[in-house]
N, C-alpha and C. Protein backbone atom coordinates (compact mmCIF):
# COMPACT_ATOMS: atom_id res chain seq x y z
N UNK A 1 6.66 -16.39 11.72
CA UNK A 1 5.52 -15.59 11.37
C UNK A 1 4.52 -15.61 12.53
N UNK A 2 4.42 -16.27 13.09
CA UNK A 2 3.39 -16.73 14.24
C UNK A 2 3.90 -15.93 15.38
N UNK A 3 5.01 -15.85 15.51
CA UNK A 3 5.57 -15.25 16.72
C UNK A 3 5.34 -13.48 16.15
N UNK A 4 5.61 -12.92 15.16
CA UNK A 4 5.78 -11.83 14.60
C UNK A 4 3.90 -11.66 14.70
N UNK A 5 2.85 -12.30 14.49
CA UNK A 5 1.70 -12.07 14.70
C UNK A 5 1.29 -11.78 15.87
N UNK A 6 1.66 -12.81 16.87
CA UNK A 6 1.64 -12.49 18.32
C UNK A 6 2.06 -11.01 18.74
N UNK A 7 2.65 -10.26 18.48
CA UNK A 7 3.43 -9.29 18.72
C UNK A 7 2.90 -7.94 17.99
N UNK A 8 2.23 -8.58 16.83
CA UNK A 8 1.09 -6.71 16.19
C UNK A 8 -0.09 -7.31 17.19
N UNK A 9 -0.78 -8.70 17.44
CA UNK A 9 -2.24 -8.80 18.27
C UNK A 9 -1.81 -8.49 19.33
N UNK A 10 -0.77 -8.03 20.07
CA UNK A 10 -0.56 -7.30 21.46
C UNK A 10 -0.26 -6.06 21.18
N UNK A 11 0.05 -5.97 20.11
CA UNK A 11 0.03 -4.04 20.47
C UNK A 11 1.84 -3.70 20.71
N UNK A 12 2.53 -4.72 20.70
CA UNK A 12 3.95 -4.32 20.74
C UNK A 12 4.26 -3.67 19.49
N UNK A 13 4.07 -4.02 18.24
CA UNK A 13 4.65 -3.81 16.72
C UNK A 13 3.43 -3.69 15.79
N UNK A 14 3.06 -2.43 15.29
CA UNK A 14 2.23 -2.36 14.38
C UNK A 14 2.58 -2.59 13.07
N UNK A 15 3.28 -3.15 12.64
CA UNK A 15 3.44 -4.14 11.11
C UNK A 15 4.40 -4.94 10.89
N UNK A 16 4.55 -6.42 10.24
CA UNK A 16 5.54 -7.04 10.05
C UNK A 16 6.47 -7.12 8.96
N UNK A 17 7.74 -6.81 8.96
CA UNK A 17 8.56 -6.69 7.92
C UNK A 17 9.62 -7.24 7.71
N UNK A 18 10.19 -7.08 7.13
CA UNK A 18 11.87 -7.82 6.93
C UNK A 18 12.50 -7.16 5.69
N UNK A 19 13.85 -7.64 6.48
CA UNK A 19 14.96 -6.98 6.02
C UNK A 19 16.00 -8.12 4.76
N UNK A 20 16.49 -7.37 4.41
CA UNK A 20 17.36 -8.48 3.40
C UNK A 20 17.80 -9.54 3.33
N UNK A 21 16.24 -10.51 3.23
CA UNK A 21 15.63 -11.68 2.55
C UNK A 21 15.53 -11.62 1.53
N UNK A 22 15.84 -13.04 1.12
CA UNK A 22 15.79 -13.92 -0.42
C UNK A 22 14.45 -13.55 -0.69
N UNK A 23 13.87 -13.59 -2.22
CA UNK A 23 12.55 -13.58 -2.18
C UNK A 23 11.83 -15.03 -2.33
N UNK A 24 12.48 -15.86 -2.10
CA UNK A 24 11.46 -17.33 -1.63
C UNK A 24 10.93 -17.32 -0.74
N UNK A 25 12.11 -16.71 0.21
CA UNK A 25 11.36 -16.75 1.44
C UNK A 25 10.55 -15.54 1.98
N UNK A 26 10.27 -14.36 1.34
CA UNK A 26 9.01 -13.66 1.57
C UNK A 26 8.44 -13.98 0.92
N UNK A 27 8.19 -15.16 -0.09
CA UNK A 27 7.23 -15.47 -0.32
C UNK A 27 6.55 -16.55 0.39
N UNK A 28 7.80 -17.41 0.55
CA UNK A 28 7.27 -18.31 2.13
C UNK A 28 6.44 -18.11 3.07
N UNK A 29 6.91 -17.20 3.62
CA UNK A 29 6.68 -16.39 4.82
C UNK A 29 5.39 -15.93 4.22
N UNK A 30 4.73 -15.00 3.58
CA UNK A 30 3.63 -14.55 3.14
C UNK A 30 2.72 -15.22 3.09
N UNK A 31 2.80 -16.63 1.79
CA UNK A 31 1.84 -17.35 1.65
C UNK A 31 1.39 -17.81 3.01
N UNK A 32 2.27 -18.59 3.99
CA UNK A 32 2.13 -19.01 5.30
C UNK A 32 1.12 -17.95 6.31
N UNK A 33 1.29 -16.67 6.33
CA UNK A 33 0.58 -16.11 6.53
C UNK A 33 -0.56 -16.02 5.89
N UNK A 34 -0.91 -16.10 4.98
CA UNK A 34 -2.31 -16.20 4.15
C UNK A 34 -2.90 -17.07 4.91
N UNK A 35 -2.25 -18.19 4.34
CA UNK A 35 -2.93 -19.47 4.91
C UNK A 35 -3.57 -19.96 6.15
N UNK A 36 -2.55 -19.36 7.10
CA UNK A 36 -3.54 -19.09 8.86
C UNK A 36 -3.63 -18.13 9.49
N UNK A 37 -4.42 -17.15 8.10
CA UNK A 37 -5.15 -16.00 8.78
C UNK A 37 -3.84 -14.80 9.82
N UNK A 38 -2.69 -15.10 9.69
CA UNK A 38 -2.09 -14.19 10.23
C UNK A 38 -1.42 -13.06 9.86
N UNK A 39 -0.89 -11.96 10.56
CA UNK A 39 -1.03 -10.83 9.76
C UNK A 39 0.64 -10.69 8.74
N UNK A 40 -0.12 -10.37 7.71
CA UNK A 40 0.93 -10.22 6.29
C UNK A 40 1.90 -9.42 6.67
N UNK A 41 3.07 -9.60 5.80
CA UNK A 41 4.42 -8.96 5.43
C UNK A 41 3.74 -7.64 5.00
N UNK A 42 4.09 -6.50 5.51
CA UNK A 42 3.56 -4.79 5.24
C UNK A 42 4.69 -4.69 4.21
N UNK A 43 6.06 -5.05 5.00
CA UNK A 43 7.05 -4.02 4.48
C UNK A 43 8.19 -4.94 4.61
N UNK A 44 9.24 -5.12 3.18
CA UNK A 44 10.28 -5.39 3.02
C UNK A 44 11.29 -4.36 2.38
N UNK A 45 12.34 -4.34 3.67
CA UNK A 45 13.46 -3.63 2.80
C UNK A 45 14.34 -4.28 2.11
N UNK A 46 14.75 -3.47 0.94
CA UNK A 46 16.02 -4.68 0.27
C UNK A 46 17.13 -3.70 0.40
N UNK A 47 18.17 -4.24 -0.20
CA UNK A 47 19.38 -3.86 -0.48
C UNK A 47 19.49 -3.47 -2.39
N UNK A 48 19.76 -2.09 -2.65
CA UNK A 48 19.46 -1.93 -3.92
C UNK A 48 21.12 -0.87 -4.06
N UNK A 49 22.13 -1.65 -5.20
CA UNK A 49 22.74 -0.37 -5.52
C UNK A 49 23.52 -0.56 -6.39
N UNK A 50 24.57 0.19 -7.12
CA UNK A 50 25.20 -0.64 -8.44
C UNK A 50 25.95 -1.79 -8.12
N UNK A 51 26.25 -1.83 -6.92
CA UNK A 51 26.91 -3.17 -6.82
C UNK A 51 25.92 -4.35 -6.37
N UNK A 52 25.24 -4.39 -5.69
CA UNK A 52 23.94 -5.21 -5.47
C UNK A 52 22.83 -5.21 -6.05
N UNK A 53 22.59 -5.52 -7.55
CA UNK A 53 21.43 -5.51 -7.68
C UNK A 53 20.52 -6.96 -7.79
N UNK A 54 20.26 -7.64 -7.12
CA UNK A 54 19.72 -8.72 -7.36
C UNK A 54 18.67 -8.28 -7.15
N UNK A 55 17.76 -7.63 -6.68
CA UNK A 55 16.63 -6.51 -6.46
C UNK A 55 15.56 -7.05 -8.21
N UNK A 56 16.61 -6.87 -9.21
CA UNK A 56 16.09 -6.54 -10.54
C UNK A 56 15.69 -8.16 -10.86
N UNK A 57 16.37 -9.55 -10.30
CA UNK A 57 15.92 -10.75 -11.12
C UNK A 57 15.14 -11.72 -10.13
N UNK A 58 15.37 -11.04 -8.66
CA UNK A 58 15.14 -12.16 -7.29
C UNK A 58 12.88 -11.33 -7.75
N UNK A 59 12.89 -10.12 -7.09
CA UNK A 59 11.93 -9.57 -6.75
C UNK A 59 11.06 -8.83 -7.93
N UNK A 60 11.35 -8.07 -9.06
CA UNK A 60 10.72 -8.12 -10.01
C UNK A 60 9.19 -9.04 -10.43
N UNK A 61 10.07 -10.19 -10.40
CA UNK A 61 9.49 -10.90 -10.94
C UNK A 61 8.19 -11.65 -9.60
N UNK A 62 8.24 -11.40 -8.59
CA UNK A 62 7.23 -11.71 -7.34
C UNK A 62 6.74 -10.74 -6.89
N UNK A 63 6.67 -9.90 -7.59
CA UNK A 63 5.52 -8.59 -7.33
C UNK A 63 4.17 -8.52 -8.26
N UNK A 64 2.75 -8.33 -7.98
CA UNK A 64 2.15 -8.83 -8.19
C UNK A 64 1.86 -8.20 -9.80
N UNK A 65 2.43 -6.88 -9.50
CA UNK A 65 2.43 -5.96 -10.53
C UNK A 65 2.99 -6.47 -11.54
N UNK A 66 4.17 -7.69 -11.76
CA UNK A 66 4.73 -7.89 -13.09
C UNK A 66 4.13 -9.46 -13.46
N UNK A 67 3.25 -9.70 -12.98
CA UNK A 67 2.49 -10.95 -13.30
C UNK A 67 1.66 -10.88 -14.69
């Protein structure tokens, strides 16, 4: 995360995101960012389809919306 901050405060990458991660660890990753002020997860893509849906029991439930 620190390194991914370094990299929007230079102007290389205007937002940090990730790709098909567990959701512990964007939540990891997030809180960690909270915590020292560095810049948040914008954008996660997942993997969503009838054969993959873990989408529905991993992430559901860590969105702030189903709290």
């Amino acid at each position: 995360m620190r390194t991914l901050d370094d990299l929007v405060r230079s102007g290389k990458v205007r937002y940090v995101a990730l790709s098909d991660s567990p959701a512990w660890y964007v939540a990891q990753a997030q809180t960690l960012a909270q915590e020292r002020y560095w810049e948040p997860i914008s954008i996660v893509q997942l993997e969503y389809s009838l054969a993959e849906r873990n989408i529905e029991f991993e992430y559901i439930q860590a969105t702030p919306a189903a709290r």
